[in-house]
C-alpha atoms as a PDB file:
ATOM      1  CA  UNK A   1      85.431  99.999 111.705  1.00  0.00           C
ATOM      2  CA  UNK A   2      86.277 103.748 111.543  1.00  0.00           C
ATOM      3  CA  UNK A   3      89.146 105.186 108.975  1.00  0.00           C
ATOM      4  CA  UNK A   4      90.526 108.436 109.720  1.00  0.00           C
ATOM      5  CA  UNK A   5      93.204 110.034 106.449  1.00  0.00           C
ATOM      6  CA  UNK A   6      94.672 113.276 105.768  1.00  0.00           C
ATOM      7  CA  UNK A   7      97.084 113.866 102.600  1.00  0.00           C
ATOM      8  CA  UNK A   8      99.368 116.035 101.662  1.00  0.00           C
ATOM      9  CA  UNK A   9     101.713 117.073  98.669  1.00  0.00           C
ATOM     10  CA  UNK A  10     105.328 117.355  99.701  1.00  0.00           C
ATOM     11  CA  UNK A  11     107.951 119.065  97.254  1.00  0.00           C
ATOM     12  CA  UNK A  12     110.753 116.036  97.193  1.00  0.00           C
ATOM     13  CA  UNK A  13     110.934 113.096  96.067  1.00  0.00           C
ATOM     14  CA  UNK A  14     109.503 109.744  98.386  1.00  0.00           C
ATOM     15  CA  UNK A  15     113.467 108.772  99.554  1.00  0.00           C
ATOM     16  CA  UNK A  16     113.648 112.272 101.491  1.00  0.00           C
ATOM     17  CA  UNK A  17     109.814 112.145 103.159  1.00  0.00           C
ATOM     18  CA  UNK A  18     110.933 108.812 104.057  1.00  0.00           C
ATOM     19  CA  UNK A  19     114.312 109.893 105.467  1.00  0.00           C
ATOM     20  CA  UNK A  20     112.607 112.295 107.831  1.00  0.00           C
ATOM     21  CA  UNK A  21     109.530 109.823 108.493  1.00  0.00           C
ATOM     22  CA  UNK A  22     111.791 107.177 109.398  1.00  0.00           C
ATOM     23  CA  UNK A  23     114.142 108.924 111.526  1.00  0.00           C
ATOM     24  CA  UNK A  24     112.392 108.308 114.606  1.00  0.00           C
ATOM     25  CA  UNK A  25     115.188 110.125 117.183  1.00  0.00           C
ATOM     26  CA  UNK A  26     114.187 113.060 115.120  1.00  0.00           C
ATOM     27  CA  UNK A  27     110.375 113.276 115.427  1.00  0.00           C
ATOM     28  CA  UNK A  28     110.826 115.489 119.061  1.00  0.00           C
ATOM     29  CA  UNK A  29     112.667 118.248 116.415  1.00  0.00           C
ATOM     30  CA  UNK A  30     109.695 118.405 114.657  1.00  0.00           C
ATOM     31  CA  UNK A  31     106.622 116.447 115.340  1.00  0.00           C
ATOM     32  CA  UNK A  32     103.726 118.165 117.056  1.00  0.00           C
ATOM     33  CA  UNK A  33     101.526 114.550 117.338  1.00  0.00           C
ATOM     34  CA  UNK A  34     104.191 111.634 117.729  1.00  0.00           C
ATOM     35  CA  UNK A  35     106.511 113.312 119.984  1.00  0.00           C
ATOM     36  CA  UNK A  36     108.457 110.697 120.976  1.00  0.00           C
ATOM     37  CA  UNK A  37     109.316 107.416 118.939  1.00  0.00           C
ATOM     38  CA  UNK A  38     111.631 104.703 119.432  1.00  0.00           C
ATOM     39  CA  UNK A  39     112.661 101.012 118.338  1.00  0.00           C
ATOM     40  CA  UNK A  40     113.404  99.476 115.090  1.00  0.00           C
ATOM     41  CA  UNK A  41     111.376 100.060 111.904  1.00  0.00           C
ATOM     42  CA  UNK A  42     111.633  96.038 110.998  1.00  0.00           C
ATOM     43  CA  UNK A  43     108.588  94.145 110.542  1.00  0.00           C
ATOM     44  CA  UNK A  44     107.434  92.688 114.005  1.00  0.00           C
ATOM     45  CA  UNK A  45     109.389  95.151 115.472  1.00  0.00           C
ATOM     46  CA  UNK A  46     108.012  96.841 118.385  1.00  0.00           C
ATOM     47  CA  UNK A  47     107.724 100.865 118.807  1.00  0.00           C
ATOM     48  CA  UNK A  48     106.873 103.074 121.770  1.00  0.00           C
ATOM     49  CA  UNK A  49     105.676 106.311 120.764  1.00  0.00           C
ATOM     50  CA  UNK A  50     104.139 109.064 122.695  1.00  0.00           C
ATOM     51  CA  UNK A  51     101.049 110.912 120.866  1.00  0.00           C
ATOM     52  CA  UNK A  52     100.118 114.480 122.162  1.00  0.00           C
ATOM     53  CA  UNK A  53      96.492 115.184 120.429  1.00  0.00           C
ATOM     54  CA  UNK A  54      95.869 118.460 120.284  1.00  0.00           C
ATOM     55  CA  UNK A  55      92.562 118.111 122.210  1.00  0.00           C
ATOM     56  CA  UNK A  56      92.936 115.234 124.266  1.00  0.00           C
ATOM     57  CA  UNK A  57      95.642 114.276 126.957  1.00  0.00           C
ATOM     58  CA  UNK A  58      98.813 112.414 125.779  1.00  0.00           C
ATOM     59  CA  UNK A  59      98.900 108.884 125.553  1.00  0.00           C
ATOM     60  CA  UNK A  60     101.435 106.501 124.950  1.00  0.00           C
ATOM     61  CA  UNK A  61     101.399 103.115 123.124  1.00  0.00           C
ATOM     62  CA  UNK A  62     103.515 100.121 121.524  1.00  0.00           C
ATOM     63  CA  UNK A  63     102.625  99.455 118.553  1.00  0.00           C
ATOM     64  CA  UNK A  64     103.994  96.492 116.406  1.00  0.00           C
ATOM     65  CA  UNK A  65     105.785  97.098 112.873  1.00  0.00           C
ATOM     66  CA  UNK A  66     103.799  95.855 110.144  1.00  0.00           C
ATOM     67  CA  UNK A  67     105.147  97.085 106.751  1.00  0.00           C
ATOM     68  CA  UNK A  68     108.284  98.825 106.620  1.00  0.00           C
ATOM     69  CA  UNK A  69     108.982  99.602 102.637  1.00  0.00           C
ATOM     70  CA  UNK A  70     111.594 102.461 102.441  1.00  0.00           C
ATOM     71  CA  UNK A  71     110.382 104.992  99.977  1.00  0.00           C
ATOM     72  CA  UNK A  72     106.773 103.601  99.761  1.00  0.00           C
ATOM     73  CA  UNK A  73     105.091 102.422 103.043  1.00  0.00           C
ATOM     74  CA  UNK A  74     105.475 102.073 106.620  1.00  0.00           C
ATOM     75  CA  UNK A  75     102.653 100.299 108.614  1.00  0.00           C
ATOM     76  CA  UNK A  76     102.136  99.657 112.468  1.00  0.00           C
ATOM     77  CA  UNK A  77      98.847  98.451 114.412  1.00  0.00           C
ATOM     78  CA  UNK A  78      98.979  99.611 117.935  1.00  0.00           C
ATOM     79  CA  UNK A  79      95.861  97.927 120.741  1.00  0.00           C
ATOM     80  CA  UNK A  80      94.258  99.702 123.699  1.00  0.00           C
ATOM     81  CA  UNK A  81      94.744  97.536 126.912  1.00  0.00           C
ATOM     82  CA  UNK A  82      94.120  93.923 124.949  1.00  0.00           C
ATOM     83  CA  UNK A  83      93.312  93.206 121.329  1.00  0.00           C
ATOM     84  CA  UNK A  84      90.161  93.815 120.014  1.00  0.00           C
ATOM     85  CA  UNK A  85      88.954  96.304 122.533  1.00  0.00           C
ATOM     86  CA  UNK A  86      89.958  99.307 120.180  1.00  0.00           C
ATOM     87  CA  UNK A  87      92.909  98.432 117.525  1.00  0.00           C
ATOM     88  CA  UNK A  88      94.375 101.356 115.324  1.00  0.00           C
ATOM     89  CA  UNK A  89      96.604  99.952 111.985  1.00  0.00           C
ATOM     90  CA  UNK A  90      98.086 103.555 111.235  1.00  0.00           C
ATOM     91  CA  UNK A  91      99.637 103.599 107.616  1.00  0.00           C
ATOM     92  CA  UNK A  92     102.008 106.379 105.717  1.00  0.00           C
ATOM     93  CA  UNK A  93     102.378 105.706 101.719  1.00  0.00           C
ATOM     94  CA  UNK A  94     104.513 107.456  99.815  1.00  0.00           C
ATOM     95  CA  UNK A  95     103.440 108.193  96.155  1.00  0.00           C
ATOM     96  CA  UNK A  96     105.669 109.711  93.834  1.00  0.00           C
ATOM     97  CA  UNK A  97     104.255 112.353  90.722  1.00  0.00           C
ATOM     98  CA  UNK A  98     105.620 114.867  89.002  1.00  0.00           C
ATOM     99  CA  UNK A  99     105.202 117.776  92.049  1.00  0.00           C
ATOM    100  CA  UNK A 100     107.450 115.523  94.244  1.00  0.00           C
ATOM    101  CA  UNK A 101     105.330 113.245  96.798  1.00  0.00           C
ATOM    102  CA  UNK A 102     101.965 112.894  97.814  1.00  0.00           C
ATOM    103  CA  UNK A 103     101.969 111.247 101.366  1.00  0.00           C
ATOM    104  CA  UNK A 104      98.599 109.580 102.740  1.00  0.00           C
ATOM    105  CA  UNK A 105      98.416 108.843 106.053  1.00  0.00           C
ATOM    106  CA  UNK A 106      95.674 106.890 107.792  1.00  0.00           C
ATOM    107  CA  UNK A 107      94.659 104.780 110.683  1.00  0.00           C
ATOM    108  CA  UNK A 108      91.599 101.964 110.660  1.00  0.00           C
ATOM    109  CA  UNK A 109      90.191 101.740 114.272  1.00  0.00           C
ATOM    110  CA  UNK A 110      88.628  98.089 115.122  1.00  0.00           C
ATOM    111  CA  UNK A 111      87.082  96.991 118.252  1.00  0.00           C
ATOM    112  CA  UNK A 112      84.434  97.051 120.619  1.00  0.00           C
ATOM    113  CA  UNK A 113      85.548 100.355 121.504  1.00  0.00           C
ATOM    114  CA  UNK A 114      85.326 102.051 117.786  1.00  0.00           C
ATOM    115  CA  UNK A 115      81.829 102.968 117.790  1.00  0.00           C
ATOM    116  CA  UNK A 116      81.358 104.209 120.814  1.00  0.00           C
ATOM    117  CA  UNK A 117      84.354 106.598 120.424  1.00  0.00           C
ATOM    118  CA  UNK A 118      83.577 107.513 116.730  1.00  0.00           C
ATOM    119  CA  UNK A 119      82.901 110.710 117.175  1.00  0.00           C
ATOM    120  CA  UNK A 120      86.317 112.030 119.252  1.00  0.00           C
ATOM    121  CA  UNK A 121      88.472 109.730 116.860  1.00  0.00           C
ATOM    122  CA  UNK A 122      87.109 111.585 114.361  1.00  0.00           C
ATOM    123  CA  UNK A 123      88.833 114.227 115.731  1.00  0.00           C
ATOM    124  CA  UNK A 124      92.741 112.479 115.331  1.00  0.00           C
ATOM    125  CA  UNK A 125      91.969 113.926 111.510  1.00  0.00           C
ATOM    126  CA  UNK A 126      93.386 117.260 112.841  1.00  0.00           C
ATOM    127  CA  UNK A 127      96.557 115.755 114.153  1.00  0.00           C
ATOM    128  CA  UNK A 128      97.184 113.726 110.748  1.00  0.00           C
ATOM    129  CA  UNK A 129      96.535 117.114 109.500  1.00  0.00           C
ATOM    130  CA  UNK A 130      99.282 118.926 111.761  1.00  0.00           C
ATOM    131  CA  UNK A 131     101.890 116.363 111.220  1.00  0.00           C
ATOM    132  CA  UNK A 132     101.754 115.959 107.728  1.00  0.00           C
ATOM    133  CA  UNK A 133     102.171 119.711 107.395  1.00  0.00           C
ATOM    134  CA  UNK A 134     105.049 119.474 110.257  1.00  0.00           C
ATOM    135  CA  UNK A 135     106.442 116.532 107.855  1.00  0.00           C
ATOM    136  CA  UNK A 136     106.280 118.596 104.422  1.00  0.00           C
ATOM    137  CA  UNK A 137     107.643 121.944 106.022  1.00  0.00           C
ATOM    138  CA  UNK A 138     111.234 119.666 107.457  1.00  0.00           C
ATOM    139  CA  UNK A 139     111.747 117.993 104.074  1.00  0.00           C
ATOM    140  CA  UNK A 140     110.803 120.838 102.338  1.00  0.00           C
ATOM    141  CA  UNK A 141     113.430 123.224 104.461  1.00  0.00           C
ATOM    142  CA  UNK A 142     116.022 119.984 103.154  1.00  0.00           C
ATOM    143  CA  UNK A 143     116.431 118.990 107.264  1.00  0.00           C
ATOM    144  CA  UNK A 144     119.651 117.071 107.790  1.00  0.00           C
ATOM    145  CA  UNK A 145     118.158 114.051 107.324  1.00  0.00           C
ATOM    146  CA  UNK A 146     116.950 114.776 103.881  1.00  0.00           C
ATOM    147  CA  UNK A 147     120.759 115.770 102.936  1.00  0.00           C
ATOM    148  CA  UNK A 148     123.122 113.823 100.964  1.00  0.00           C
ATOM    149  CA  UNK A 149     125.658 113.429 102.328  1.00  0.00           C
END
């Protein structure tokens, strides 16, 4: 097992991260690592997003929906080839304090694959890094989708 995290403190409060988080049409406008995302965010609800590492070629996968909690937590776990080989169960929470939101985002990689790729996985921290930063810079700059309407 292998966890990769990166936080982040975001100005706003958790219902306007997750407005931007969860609009998944939106993530080409501002996403530098999950470029393209699409499906429903229901539990066992299937995704198919397009990552673009910074280091690494892009790669596309489907993960399944795990936890979808508006405001608080949205979950997938995503497989290379078959399960078990190398599993990922990425996770954003959403805590709320008195700056406005601190957003945690992680991944847990499983699988006879995990140990052998340790090492470049390690290296995904950079991308957490990038989007969370893309993430807090659109809510922060109140993007449409953090707008009442």
């Amino acid at each position: 097992m292998l966890e990769i995290a990166a936080s982040i403190q975001i100005t706003g409060p958790p219902e306007a991260v997750w407005a931007v988080l969860a609009d998944l049409p939106g993530y080409p406008q501002w996403n530098p690592f999950i470029r393209k995302a699409t499906g429903e965010l229901v539990v066992g609800g299937k995704l198919n997003c397009r990552i673009h590492p910074e280091n690494a070629p892009s790669l596309s996968f489907k993960p399944v929906v795990l936890t979808v909690e508006p405001g608080r937590e949205l979950c997938w776990r995503g497989m290379l080839l078959a399960p078990g080989i190398m599993d990922g169960t990425h996770r954003f929470v959403l805590e709320a304090n008195d700056r406005g939101t601190l957003l945690k985002q992680s991944e847990v990689f499983t699988g006879l694959l995990t140990t052998l790729l340790g090492t470049p996985l390690r290296a995904v921290r950079k991308d957490f890094e990038r989007l969370n930063e893309a993430l807090r810079k659109r809510v922060e700059a109140g993007s449409p989708a953090t707008t009442p309407a």
